[in-house]
Protein backbone atom coordinates (compact mmCIF):
# COMPACT_ATOMS: atom_id res chain seq x y z
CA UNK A 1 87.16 143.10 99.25
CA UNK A 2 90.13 141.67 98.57
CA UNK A 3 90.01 137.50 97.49
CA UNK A 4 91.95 134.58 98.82
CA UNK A 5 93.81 132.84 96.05
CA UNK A 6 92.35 129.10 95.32
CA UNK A 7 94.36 126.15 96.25
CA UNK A 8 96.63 124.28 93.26
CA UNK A 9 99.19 122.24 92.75
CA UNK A 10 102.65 123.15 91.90
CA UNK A 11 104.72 123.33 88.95
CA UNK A 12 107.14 120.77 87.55
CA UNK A 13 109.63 121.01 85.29
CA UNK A 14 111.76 118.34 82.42
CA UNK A 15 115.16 119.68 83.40
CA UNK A 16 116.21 119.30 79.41
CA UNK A 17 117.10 122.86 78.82
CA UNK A 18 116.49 126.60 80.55
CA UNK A 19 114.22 127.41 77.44
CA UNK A 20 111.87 124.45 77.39
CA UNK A 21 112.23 124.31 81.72
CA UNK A 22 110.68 127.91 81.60
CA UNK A 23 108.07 126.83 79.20
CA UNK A 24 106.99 123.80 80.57
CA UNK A 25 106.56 125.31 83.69
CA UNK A 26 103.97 128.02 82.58
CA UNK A 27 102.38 125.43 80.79
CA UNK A 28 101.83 123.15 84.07
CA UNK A 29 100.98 126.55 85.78
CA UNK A 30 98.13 127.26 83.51
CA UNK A 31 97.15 123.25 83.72
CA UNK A 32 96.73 123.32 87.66
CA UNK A 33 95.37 126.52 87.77
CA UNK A 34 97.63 128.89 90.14
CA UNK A 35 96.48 132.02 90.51
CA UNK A 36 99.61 133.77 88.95
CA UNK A 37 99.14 132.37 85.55
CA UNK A 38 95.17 132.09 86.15
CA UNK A 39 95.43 136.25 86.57
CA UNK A 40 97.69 136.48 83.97
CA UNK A 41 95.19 134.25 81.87
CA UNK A 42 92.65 137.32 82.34
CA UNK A 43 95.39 139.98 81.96
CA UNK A 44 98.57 138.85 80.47
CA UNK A 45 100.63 141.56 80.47
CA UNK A 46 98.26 143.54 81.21
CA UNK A 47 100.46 146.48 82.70
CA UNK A 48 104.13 146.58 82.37
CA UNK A 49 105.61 148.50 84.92
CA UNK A 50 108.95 149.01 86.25
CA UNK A 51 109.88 151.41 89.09
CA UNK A 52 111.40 154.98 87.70
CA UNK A 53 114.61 154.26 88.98
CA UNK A 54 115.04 150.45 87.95
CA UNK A 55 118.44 151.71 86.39
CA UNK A 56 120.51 151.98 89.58
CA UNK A 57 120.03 148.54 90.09
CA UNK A 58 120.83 146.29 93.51
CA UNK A 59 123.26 147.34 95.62
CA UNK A 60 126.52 145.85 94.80
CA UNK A 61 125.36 144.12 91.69
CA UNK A 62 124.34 145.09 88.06
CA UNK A 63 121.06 146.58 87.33
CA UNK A 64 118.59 144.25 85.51
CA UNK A 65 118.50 144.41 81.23
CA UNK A 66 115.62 142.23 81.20
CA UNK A 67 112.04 144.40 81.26
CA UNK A 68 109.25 143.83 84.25
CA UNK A 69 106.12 142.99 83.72
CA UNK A 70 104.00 143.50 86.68
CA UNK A 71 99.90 142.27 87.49
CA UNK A 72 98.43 145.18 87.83
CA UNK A 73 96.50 144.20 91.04
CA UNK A 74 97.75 145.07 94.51
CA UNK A 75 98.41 141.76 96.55
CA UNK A 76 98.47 141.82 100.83
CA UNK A 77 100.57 138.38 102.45
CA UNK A 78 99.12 137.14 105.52
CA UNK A 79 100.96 135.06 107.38
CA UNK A 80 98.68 131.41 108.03
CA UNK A 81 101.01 131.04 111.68
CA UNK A 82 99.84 134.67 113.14
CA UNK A 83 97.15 135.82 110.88
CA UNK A 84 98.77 139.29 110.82
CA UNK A 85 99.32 141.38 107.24
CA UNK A 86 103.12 141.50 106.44
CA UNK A 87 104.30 145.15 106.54
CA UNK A 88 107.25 146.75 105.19
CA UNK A 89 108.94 148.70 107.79
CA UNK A 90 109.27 152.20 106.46
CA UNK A 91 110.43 154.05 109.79
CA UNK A 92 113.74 151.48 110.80
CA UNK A 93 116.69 153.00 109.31
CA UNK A 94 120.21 151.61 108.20
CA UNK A 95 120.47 148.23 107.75
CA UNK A 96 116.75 147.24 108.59
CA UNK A 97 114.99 149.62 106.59
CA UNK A 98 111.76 148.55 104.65
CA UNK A 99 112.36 145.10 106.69
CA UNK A 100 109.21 143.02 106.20
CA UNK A 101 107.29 141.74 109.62
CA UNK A 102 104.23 139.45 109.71
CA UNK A 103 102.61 142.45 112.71
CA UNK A 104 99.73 144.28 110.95
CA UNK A 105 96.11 143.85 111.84
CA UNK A 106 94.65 145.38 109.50
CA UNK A 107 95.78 146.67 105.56
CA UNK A 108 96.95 150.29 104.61
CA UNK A 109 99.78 151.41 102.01
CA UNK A 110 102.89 149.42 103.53
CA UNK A 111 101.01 145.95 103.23
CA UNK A 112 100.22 146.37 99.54
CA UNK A 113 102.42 144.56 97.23
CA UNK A 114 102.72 143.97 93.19
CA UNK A 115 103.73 140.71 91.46
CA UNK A 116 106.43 141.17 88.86
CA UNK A 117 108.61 139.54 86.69
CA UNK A 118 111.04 139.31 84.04
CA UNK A 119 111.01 135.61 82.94
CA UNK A 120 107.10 135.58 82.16
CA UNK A 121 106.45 134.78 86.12
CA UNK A 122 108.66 131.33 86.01
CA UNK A 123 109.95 133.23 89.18
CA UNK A 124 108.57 136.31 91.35
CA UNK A 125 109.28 139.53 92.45
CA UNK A 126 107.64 141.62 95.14
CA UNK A 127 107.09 144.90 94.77
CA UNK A 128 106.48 147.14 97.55
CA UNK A 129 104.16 150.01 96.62
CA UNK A 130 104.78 152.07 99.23
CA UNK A 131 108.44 153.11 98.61
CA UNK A 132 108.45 151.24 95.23
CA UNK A 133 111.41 148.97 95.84
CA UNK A 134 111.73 145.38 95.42
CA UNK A 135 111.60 142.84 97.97
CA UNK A 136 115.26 141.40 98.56
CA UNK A 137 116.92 138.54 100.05
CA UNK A 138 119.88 139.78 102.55
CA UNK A 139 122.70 136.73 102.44
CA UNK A 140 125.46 139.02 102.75
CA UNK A 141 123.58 139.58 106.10
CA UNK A 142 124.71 137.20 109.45
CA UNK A 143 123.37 135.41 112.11
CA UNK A 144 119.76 135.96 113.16
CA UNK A 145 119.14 138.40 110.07
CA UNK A 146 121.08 136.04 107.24
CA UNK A 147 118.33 135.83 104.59
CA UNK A 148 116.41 138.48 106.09
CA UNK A 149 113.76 139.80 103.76
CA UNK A 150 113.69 143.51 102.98
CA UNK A 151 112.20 146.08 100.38
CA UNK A 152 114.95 147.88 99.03
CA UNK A 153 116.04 147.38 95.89
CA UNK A 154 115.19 149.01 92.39
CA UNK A 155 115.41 146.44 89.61
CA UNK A 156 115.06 142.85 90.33
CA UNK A 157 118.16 140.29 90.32
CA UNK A 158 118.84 137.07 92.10
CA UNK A 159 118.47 138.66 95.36
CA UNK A 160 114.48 139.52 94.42
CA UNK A 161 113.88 136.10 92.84
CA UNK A 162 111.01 133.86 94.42
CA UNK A 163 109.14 130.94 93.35
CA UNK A 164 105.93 130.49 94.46
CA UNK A 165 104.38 126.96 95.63
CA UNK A 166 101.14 125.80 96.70
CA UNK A 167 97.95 127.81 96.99
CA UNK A 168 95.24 129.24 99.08
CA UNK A 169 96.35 129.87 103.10
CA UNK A 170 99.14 127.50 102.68
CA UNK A 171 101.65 129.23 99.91
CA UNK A 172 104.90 128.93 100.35
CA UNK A 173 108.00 131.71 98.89
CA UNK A 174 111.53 129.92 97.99
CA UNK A 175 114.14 131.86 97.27
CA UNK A 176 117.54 130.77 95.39
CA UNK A 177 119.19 127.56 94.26
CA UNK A 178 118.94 126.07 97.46
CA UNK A 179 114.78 127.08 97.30
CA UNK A 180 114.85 127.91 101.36
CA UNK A 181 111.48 128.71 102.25
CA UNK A 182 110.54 132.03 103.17
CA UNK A 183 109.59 132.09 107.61
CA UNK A 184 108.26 134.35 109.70
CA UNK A 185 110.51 134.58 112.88
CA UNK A 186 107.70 134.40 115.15
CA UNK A 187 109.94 133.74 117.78
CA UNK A 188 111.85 136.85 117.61
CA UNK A 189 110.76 139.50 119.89
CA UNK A 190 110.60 143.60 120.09
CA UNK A 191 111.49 145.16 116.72
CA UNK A 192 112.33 142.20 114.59
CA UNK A 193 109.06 140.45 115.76
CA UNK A 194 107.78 138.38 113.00
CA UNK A 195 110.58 138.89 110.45
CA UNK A 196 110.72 137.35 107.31
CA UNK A 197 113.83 135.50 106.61
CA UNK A 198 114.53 133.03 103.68
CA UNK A 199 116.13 130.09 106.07
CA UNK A 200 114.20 127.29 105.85
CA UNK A 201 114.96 124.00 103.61
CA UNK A 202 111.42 122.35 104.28
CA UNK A 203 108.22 124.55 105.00
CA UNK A 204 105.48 124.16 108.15
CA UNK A 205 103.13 126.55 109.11
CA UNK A 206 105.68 129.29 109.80
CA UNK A 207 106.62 128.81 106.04
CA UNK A 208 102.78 129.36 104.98
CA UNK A 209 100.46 132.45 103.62
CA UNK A 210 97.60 134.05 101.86
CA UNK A 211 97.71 136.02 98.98
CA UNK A 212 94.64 138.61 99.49
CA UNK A 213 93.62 140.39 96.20
């Protein structure tokens, strides 16, 4: 049976230098009690993994140097708005291959996730398990799908990089500079029902889920 992840309060950070940022961070992490560092707490490195064919890298940028640790539990998302699993869509081809929808009622192999990282879980990367590829961010993308979330990548890089906020059914994903929070398009219909798109600059419920263990 897999658990919902407690509530807790965010991370802060000094802004005085990348170093001590990163550090101070964790540190708050551990202090509040979110259930990345609280896992890590009971298995810190516990399995470092990285998919066989991290060294191809991103498409059209340079593969990772730095090495992945992932938790070794599997993770499900479940969207607070709908209540559905998120799914990686293994069967779409081209450009929306291994896109990730909010449409599953129930859990099998392409809702099961893994948590990595490769600055000691400051930010976060999504693994997908079932076609071991990292979870990506598409900005080079336009329109409806600008920012639209899919699981294709082998190492992890700007486009994989997500920082994690709040706690039990109300966590929220930011991605980038900008930290645009991480939707699903439940307003979307057919195909690209339920979507997940990094878009938004402030998060409601659309912007929310639970982390299942």
């Amino acid at each position: 049976m897999r658990k919902t992840m407690p509530r807790a309060a965010g991370a802060t950070s000094n802004g005085t230098s990348s170093q001590h940022r990163a550090n101070t961070t964790r540190d708050s992490i551990v202090r509040s009690g979110r259930i990345l560092v609280a896992v890590l707490s009971a298995a810190v490195m516990a399995v470092v993994a990285t998919p066989a064919d991290a060294r191809a890298g991103s498409a059209g940028r340079s593969p990772s140097v730095a090495a992945v640790s992932c938790l070794p539990q599997q993770v499900t998302l479940q969207s607070s708005r709908n209540l559905k699993y998120v799914s990686v869509e293994k069967d779409y081809t081209g450009t929306n291959y291994a896109m990730l929808r909010a449409r599953a009622d129930s859990v099998g192999p392409w809702e099961d996730f893994r948590l990595c990282s490769q600055d000691g879980f400051t930010t976060v990367a999504l693994l997908a398990t079932t076609n071991n590829r990292y979870v990506a961010a598409e900005f080079d993308y336009a329109g409806s799908r600008k920012g639209m979330l899919r699981a294709r990548s082998t190492s992890i890089g700007q486009w994989e990089s997500f920082v994690w906020t709040g706690g039990g059914d109300a966590h929220r994903m930011q991605y980038g500079a900008a930290r645009l929070y991480v939707a699903a398009e439940l307003d979307y219909t057919g195909s690209q029902y339920a979507m997940l798109r990094a878009r938004s600059t402030s998060p409601g419920i659309w912007e929310e889920w639970t982390i299942r263990w």
